[in-house]
C-alpha atoms as a PDB file:
ATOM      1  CA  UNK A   1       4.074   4.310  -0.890  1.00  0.00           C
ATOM      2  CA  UNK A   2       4.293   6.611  -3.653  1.00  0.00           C
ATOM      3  CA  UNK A   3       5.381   9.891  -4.013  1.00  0.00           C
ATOM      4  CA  UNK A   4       4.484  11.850  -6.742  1.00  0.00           C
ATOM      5  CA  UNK A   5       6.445  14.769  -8.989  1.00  0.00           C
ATOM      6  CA  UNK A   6       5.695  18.360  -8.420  1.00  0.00           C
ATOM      7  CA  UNK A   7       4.133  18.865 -11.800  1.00  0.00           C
ATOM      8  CA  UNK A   8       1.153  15.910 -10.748  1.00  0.00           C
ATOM      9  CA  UNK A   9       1.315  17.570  -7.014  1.00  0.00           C
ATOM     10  CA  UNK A  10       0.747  20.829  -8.496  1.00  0.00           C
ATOM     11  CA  UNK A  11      -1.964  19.464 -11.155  1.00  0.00           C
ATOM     12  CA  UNK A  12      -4.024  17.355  -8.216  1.00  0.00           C
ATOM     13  CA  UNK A  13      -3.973  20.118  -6.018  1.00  0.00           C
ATOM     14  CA  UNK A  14      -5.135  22.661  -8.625  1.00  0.00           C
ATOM     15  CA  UNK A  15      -7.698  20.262  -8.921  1.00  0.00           C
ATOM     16  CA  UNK A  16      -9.197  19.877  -5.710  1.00  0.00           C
ATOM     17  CA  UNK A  17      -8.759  23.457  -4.887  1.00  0.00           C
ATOM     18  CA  UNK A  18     -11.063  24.650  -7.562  1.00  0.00           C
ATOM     19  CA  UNK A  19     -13.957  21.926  -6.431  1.00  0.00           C
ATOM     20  CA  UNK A  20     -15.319  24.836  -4.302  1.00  0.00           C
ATOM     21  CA  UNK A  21     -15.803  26.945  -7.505  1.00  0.00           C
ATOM     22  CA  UNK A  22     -16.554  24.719 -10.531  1.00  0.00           C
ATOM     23  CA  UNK A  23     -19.792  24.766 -11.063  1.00  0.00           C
ATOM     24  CA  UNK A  24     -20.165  21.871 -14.706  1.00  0.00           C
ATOM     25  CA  UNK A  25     -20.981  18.729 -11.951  1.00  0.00           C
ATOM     26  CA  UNK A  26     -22.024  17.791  -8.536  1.00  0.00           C
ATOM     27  CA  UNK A  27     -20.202  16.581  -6.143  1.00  0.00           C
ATOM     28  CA  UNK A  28     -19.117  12.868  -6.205  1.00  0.00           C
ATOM     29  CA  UNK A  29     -22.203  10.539  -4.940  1.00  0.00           C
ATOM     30  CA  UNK A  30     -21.253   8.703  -1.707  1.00  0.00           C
ATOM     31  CA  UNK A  31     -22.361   7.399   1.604  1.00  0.00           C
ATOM     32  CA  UNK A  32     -20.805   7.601   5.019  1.00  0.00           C
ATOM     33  CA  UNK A  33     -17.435   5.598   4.533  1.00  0.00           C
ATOM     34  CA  UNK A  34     -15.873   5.809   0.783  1.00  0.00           C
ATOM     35  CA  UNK A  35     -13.176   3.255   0.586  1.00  0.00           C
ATOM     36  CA  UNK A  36      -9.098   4.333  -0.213  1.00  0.00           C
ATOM     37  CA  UNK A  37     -10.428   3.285  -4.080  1.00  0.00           C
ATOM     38  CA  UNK A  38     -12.896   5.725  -4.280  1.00  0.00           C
ATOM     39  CA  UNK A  39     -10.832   8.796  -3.140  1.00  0.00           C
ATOM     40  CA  UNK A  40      -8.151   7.795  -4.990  1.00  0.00           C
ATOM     41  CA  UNK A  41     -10.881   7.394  -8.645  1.00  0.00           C
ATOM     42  CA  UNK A  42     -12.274  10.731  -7.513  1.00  0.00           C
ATOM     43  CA  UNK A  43      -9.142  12.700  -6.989  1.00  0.00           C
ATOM     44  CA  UNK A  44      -9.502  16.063  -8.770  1.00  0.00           C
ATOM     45  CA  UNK A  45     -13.828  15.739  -9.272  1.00  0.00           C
ATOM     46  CA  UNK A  46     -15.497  19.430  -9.314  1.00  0.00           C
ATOM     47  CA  UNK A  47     -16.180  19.670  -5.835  1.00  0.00           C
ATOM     48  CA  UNK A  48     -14.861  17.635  -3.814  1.00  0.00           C
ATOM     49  CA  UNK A  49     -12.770  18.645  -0.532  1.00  0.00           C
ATOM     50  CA  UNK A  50     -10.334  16.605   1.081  1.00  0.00           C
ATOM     51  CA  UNK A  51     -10.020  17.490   4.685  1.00  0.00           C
ATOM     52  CA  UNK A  52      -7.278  15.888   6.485  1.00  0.00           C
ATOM     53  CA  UNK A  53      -7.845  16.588  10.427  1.00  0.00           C
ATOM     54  CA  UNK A  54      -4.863  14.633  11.645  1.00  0.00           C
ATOM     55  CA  UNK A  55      -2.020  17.460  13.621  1.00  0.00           C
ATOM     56  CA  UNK A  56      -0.110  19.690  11.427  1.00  0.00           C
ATOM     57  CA  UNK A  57       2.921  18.041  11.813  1.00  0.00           C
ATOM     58  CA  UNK A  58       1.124  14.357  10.603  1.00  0.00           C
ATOM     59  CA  UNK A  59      -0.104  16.683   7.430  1.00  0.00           C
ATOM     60  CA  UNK A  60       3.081  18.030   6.546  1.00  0.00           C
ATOM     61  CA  UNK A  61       5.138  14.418   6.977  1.00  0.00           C
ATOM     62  CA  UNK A  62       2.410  13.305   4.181  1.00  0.00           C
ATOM     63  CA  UNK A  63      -1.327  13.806   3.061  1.00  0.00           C
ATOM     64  CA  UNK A  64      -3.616  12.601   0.178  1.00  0.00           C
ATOM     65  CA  UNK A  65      -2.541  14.987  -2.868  1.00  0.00           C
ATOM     66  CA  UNK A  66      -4.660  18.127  -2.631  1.00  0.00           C
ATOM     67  CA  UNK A  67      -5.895  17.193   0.794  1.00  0.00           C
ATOM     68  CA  UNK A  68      -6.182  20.688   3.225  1.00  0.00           C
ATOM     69  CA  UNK A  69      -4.676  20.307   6.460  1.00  0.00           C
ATOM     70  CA  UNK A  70      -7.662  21.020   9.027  1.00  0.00           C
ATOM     71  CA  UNK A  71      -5.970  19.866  12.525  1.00  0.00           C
ATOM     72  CA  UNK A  72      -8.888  18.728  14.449  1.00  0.00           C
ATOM     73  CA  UNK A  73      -7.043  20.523  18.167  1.00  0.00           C
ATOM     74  CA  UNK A  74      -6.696  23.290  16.642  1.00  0.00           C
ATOM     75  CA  UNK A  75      -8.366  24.499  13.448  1.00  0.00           C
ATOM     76  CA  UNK A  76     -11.611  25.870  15.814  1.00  0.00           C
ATOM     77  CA  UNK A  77     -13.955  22.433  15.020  1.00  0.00           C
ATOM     78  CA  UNK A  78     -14.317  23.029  19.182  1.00  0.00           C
ATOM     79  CA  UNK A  79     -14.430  25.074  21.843  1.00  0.00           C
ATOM     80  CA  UNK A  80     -14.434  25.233  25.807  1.00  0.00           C
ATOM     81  CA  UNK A  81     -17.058  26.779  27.486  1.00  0.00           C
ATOM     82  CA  UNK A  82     -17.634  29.629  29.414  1.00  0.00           C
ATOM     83  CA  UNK A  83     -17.459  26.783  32.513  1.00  0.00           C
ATOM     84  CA  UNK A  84     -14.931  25.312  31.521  1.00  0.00           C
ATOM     85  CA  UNK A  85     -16.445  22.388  29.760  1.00  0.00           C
ATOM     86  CA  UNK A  86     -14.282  21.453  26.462  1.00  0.00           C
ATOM     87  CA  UNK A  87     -15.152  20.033  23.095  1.00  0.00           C
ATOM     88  CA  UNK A  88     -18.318  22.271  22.887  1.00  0.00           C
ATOM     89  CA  UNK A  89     -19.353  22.833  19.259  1.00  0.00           C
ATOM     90  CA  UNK A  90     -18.519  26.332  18.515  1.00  0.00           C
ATOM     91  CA  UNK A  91     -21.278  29.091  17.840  1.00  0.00           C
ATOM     92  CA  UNK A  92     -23.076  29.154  14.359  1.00  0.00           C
ATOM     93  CA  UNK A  93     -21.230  31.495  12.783  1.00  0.00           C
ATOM     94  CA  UNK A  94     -17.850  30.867  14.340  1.00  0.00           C
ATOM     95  CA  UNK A  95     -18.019  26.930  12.921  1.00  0.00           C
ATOM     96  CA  UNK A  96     -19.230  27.670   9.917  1.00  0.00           C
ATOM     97  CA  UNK A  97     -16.352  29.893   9.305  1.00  0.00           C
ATOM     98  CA  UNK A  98     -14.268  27.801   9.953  1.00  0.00           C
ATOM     99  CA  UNK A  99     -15.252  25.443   7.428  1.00  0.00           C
ATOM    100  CA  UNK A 100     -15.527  28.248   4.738  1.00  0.00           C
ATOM    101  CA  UNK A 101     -12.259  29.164   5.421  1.00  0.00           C
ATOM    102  CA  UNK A 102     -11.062  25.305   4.756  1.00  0.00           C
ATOM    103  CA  UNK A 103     -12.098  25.383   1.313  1.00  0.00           C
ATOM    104  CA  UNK A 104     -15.704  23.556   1.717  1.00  0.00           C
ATOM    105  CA  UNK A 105     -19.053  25.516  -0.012  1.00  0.00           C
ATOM    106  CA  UNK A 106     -22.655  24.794  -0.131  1.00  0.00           C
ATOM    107  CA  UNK A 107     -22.265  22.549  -3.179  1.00  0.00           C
ATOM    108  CA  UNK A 108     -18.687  20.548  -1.742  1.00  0.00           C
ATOM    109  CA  UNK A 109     -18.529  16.928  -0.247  1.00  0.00           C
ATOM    110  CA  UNK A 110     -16.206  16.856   2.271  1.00  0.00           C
ATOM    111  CA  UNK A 111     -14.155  13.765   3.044  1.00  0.00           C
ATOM    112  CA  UNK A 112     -12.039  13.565   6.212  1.00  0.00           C
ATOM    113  CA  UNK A 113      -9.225  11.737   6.551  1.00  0.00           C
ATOM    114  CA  UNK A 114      -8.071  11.068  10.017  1.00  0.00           C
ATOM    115  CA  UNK A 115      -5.907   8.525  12.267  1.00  0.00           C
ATOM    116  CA  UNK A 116      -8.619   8.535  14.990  1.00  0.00           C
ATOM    117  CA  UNK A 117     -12.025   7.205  13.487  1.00  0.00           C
ATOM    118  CA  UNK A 118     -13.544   9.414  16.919  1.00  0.00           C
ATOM    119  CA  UNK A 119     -12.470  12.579  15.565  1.00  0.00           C
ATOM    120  CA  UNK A 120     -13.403  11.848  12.198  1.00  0.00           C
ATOM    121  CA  UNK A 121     -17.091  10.877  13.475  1.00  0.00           C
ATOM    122  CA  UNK A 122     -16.624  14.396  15.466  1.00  0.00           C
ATOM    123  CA  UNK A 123     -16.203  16.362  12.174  1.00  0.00           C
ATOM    124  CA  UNK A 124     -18.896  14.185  10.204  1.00  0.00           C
ATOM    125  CA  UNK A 125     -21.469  15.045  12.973  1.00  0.00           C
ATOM    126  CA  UNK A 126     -20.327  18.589  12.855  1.00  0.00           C
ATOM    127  CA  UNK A 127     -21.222  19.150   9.155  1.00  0.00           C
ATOM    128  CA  UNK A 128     -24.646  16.874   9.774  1.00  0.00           C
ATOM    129  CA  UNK A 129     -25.564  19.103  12.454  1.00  0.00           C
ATOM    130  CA  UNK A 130     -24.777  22.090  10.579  1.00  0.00           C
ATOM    131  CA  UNK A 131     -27.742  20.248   7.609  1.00  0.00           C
ATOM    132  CA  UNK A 132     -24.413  19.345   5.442  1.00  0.00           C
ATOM    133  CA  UNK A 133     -25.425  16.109   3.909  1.00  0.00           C
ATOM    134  CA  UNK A 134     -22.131  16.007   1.337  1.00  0.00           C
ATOM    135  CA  UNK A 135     -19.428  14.653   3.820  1.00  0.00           C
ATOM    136  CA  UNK A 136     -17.942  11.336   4.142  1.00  0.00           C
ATOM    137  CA  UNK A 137     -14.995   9.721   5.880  1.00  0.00           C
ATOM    138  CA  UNK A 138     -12.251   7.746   4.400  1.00  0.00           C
ATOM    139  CA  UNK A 139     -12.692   4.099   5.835  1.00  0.00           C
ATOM    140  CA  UNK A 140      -9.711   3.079   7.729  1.00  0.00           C
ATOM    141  CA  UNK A 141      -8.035   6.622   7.884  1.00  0.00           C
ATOM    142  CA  UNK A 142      -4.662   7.473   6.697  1.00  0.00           C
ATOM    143  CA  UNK A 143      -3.621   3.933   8.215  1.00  0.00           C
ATOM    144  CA  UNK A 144      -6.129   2.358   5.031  1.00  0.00           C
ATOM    145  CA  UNK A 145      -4.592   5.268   2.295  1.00  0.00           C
ATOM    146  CA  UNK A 146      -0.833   4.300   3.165  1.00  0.00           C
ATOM    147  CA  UNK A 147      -1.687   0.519   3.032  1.00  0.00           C
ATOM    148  CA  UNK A 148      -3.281   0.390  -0.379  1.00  0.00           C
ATOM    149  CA  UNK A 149       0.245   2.230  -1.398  1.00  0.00           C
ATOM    150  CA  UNK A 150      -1.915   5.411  -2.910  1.00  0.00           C
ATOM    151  CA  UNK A 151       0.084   8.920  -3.989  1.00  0.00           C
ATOM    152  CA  UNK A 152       1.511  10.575  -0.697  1.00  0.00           C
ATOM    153  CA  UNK A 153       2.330  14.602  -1.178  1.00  0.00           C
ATOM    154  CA  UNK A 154       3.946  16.931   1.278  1.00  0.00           C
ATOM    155  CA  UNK A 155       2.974  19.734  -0.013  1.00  0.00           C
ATOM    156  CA  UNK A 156       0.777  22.244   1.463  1.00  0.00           C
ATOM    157  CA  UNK A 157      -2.248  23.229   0.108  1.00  0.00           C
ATOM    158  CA  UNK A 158      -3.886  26.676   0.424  1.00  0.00           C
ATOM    159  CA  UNK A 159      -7.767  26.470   0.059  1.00  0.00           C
ATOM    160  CA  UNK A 160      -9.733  29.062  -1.337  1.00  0.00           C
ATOM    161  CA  UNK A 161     -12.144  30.724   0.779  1.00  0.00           C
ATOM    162  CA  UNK A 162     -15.675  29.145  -0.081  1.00  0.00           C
ATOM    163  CA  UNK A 163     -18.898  30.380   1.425  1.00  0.00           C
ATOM    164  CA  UNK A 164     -20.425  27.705   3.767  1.00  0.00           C
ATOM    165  CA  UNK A 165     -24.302  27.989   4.702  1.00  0.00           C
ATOM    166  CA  UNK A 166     -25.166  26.545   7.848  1.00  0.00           C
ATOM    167  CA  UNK A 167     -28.588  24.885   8.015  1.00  0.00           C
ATOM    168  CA  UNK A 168     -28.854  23.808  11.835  1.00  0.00           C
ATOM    169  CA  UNK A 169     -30.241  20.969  12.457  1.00  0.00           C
ATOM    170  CA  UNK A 170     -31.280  20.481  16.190  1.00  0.00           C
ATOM    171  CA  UNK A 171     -32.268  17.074  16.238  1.00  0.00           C
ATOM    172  CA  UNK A 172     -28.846  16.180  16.014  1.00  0.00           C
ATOM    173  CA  UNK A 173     -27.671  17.878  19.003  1.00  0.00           C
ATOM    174  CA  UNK A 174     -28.514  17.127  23.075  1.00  0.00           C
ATOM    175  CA  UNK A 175     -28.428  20.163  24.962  1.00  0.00           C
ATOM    176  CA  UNK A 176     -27.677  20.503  28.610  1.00  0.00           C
ATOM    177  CA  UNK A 177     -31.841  21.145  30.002  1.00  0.00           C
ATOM    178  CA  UNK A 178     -32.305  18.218  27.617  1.00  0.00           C
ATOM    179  CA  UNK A 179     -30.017  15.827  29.212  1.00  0.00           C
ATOM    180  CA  UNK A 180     -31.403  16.379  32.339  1.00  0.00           C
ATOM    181  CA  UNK A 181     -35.182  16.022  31.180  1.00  0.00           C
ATOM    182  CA  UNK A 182     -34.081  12.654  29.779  1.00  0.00           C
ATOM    183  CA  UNK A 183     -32.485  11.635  33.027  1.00  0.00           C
ATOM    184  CA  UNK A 184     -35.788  12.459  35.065  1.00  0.00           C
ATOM    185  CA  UNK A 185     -38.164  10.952  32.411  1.00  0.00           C
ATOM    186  CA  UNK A 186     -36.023   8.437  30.781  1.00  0.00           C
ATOM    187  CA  UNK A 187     -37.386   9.539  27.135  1.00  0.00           C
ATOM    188  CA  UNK A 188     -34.353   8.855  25.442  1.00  0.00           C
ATOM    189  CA  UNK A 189     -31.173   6.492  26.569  1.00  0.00           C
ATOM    190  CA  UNK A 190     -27.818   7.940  27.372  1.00  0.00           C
ATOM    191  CA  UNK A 191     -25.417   5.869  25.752  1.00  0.00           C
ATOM    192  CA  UNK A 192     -22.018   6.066  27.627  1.00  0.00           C
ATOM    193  CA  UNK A 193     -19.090   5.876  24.894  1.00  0.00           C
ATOM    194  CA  UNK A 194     -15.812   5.784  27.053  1.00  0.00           C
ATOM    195  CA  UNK A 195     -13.586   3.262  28.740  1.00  0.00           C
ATOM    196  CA  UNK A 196     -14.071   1.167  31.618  1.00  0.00           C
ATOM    197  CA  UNK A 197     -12.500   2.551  33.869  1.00  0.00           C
ATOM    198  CA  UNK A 198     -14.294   6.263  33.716  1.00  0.00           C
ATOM    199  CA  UNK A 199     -17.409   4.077  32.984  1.00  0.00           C
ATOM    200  CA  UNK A 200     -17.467   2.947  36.632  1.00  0.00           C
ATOM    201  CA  UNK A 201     -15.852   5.946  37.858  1.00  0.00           C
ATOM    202  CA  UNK A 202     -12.430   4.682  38.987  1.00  0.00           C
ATOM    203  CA  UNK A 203     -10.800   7.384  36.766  1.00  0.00           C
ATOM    204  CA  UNK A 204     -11.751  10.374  34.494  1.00  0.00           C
ATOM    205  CA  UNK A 205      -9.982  12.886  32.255  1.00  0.00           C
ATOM    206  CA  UNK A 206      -9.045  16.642  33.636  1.00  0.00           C
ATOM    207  CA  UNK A 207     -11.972  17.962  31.715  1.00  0.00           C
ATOM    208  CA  UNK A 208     -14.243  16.109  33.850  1.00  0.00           C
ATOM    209  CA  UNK A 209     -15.308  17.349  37.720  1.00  0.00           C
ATOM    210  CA  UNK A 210     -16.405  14.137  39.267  1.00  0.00           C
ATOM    211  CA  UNK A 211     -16.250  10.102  38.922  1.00  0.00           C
ATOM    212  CA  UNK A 212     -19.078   8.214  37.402  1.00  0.00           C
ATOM    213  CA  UNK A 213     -21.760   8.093  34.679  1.00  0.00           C
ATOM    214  CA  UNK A 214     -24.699   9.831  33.935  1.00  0.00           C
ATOM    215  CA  UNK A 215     -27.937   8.091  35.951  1.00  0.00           C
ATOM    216  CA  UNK A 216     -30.137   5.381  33.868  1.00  0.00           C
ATOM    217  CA  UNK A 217     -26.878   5.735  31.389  1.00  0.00           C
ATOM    218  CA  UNK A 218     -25.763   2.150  29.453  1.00  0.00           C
ATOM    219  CA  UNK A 219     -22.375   1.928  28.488  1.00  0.00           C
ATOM    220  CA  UNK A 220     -20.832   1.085  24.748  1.00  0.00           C
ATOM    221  CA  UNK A 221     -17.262   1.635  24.794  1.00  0.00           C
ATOM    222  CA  UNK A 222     -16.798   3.090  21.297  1.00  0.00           C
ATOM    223  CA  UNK A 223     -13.202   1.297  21.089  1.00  0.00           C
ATOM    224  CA  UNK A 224     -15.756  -2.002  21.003  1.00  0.00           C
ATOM    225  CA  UNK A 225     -16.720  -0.776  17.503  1.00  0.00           C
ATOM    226  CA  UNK A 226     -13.263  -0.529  15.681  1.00  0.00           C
ATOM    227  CA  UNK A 227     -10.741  -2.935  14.863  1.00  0.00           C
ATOM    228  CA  UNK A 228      -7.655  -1.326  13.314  1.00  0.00           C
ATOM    229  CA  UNK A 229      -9.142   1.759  13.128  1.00  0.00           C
ATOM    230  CA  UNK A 230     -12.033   1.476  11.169  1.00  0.00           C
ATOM    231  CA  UNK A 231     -15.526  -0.064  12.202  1.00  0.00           C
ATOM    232  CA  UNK A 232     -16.437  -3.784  12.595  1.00  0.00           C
ATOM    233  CA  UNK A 233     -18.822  -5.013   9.816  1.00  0.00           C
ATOM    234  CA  UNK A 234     -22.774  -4.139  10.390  1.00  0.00           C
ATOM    235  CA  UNK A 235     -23.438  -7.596  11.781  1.00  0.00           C
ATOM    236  CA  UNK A 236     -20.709  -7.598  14.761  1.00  0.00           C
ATOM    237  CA  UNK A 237     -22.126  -3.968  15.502  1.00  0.00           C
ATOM    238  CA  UNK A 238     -25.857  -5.083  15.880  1.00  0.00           C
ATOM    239  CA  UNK A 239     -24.635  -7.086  18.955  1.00  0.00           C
ATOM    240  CA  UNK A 240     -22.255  -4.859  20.209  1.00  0.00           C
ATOM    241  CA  UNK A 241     -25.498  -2.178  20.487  1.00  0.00           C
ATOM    242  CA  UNK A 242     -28.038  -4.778  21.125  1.00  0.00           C
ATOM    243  CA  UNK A 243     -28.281  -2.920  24.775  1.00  0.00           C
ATOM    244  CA  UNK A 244     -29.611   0.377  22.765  1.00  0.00           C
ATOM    245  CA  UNK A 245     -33.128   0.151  21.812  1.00  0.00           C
ATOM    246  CA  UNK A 246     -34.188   1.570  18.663  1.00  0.00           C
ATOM    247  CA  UNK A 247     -35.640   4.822  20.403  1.00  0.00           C
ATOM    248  CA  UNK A 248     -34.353   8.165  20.997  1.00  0.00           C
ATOM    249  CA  UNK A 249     -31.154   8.034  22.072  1.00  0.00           C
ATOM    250  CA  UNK A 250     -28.174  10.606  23.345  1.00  0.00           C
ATOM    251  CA  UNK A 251     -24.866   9.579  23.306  1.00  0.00           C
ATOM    252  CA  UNK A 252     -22.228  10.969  25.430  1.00  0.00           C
ATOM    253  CA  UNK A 253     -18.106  10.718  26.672  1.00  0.00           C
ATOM    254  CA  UNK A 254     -16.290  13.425  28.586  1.00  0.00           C
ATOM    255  CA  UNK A 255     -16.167  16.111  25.492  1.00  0.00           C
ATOM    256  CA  UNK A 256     -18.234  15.042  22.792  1.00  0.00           C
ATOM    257  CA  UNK A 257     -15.654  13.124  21.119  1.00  0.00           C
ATOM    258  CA  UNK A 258     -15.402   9.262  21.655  1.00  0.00           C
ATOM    259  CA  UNK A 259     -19.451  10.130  21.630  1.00  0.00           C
ATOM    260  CA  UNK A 260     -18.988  10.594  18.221  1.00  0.00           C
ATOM    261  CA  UNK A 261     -18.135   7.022  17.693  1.00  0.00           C
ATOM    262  CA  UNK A 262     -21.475   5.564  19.034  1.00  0.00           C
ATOM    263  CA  UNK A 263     -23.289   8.373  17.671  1.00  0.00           C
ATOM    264  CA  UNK A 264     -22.143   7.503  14.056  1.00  0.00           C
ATOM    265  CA  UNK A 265     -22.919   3.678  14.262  1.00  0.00           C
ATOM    266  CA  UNK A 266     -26.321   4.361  15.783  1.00  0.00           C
ATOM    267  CA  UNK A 267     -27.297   6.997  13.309  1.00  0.00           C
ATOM    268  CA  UNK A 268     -25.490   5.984  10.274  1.00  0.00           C
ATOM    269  CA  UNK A 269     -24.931   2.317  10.095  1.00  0.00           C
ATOM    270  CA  UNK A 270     -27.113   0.969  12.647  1.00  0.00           C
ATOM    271  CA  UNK A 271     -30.508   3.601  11.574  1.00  0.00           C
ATOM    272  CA  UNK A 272     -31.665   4.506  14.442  1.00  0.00           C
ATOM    273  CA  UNK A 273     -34.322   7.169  14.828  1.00  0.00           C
ATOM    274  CA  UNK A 274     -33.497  10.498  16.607  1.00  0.00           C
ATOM    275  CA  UNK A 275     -30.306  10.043  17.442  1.00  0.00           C
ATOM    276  CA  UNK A 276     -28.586  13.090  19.180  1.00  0.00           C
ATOM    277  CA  UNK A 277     -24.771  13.362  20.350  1.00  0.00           C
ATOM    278  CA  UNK A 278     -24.461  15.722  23.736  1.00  0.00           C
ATOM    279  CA  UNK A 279     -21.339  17.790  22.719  1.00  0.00           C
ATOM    280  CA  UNK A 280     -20.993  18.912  26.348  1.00  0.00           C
ATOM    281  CA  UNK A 281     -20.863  15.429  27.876  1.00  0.00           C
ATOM    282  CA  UNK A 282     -19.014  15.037  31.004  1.00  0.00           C
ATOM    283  CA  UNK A 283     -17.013  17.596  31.137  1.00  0.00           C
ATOM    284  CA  UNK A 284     -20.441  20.057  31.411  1.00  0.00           C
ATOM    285  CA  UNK A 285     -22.133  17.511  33.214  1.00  0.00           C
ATOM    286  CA  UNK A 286     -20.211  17.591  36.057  1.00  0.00           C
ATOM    287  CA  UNK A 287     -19.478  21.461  36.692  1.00  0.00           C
ATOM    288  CA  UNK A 288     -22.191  22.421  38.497  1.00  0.00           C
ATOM    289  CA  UNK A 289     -21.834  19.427  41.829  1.00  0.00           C
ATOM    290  CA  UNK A 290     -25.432  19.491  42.342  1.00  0.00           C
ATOM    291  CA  UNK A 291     -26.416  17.464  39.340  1.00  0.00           C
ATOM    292  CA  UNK A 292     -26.767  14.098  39.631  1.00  0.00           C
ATOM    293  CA  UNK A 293     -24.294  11.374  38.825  1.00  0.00           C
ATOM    294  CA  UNK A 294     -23.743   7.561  40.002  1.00  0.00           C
ATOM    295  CA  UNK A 295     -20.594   6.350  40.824  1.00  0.00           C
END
């Protein structure tokens, strides 16, 4: 690993904090997953925004250089509903906000850097939904940035404010009467993204009211994508899906997170049409007992 000297600390970080206000190029080209290679040829481009979601405490033990510590628990990327569902995406203006205030404009690409590829796919559908087409993720996470040996910093980094212009994009986003149109008329398929075990409804998390799935549901247990924390190649995924028809499809997990996982293969390696994530999941599902679930 190595560490670099204040004076190139200071110099990448002036760098990537003035992405959000150079206006001389675009932002870097990329697709969905840019490699520990690319970030690291990149570093310092005219906008470009390095978002590292991992907790505080991960961020301040070591980041990419210039990399702005967005902690994806508690930076407001989510928030619990007025039932008490969690991992709802937060109002229009609230989210959008919040990425201002991290230092990511109009005219930015975003890359996020996580440990958990979930989370990352969380953030990358939050800035999709929000018609942000500029965001990648780093391939591997932090895990693939510390094993090629790239520059580590522990130095904080203070973003400038940027001004952020959401563009919503509902097609993107299952909503609650949705859900439960799809369930009665089976127009699109629910694609269940966690474990086993809450799968068949022998356990669940504490944001979730009841045991079991959502009716008509099939079940891709997102951890079946990854291998070492970044996704299996395109081939190994085809099978691994082969149960979700290329049709409209909604996937789901107890908060909109592991969801995010599925989601991203479907809709970004995988090219499926219509492909929506249902940010509520479980955890909305099942707080009102009179709608339907199997267990």
């Amino acid at each position: 690993m190595t560490r670099l000297s204040a004076p190139l600390l200071a110099g990448a970080a002036a760098l990537l904090l003035t992405a959000g206000t150079a206006q001389a190029a675009p932002p870097p080209a990329a697709g969905p997953l840019v490699s520990p290679a690319w970030l690291a040829a990149h570093a310092g481009a005219a906008h470009l925004v390095v978002l590292d979601i991992r907790p505080a405490a991960a961020y301040a033990a070591g980041h990419v250089p210039g990399a702005v510590g967005a902690d994806y628990e508690h930076s407001g990327w989510r928030v619990r509903l007025p039932d008490g569902a969690g991992g709802a995406l937060p109002p229009i203006p609230a989210i959008s906000a919040v990425i201002g205030e991290h230092g990511v404009g109009d005219g930015d690409r975003a890359v996020i850097v996580a440990s958990d590829f979930a989370a990352a796919a969380r953030i990358y559908w939050t800035f999709k939904v929000l018609g942000h087409r500029n965001v990648s993720i780093l391939d591997g996470g932090w895990q693939a940035w510390q094993a090629a040996h790239d520059p580590v910093s522990t130095a904080a980094v203070v973003p400038a404010h940027a001004v952020f212009t959401a563009r919503y994009q509902p097609a993107l986003r299952a909503q609650l009467p949705e859900v439960a149109a799809d369930i009665r008329t089976g127009a699109a398929t629910l694609v269940d993204a966690r474990p086993p075990a809450q799968w068949n409804g022998t356990a669940k998390t504490r944001d979730v009211a009841e045991y079991g799935h959502l009716p008509h549901a099939v079940w891709v247990d997102q951890s079946r994508a990854l291998e070492d924390g970044r996704l299996k190649p395109k081939a190994e995924l085809e099978k691994i899906f082969a149960k979700v028809p290329n049709k409209p499809a909604t996937t789901y997990c107890n908060t909109g997170h592991l969801a995010a996982t599925d989601w991203f293969v479907l809709a970004e390696v995988l090219h499926h049409k219509n492909v929506k994530l249902y940010d509520g999941s479980m955890s909305e599902w099942t707080a009102d007992a009179n709608r339907p679930i199997v267990r």
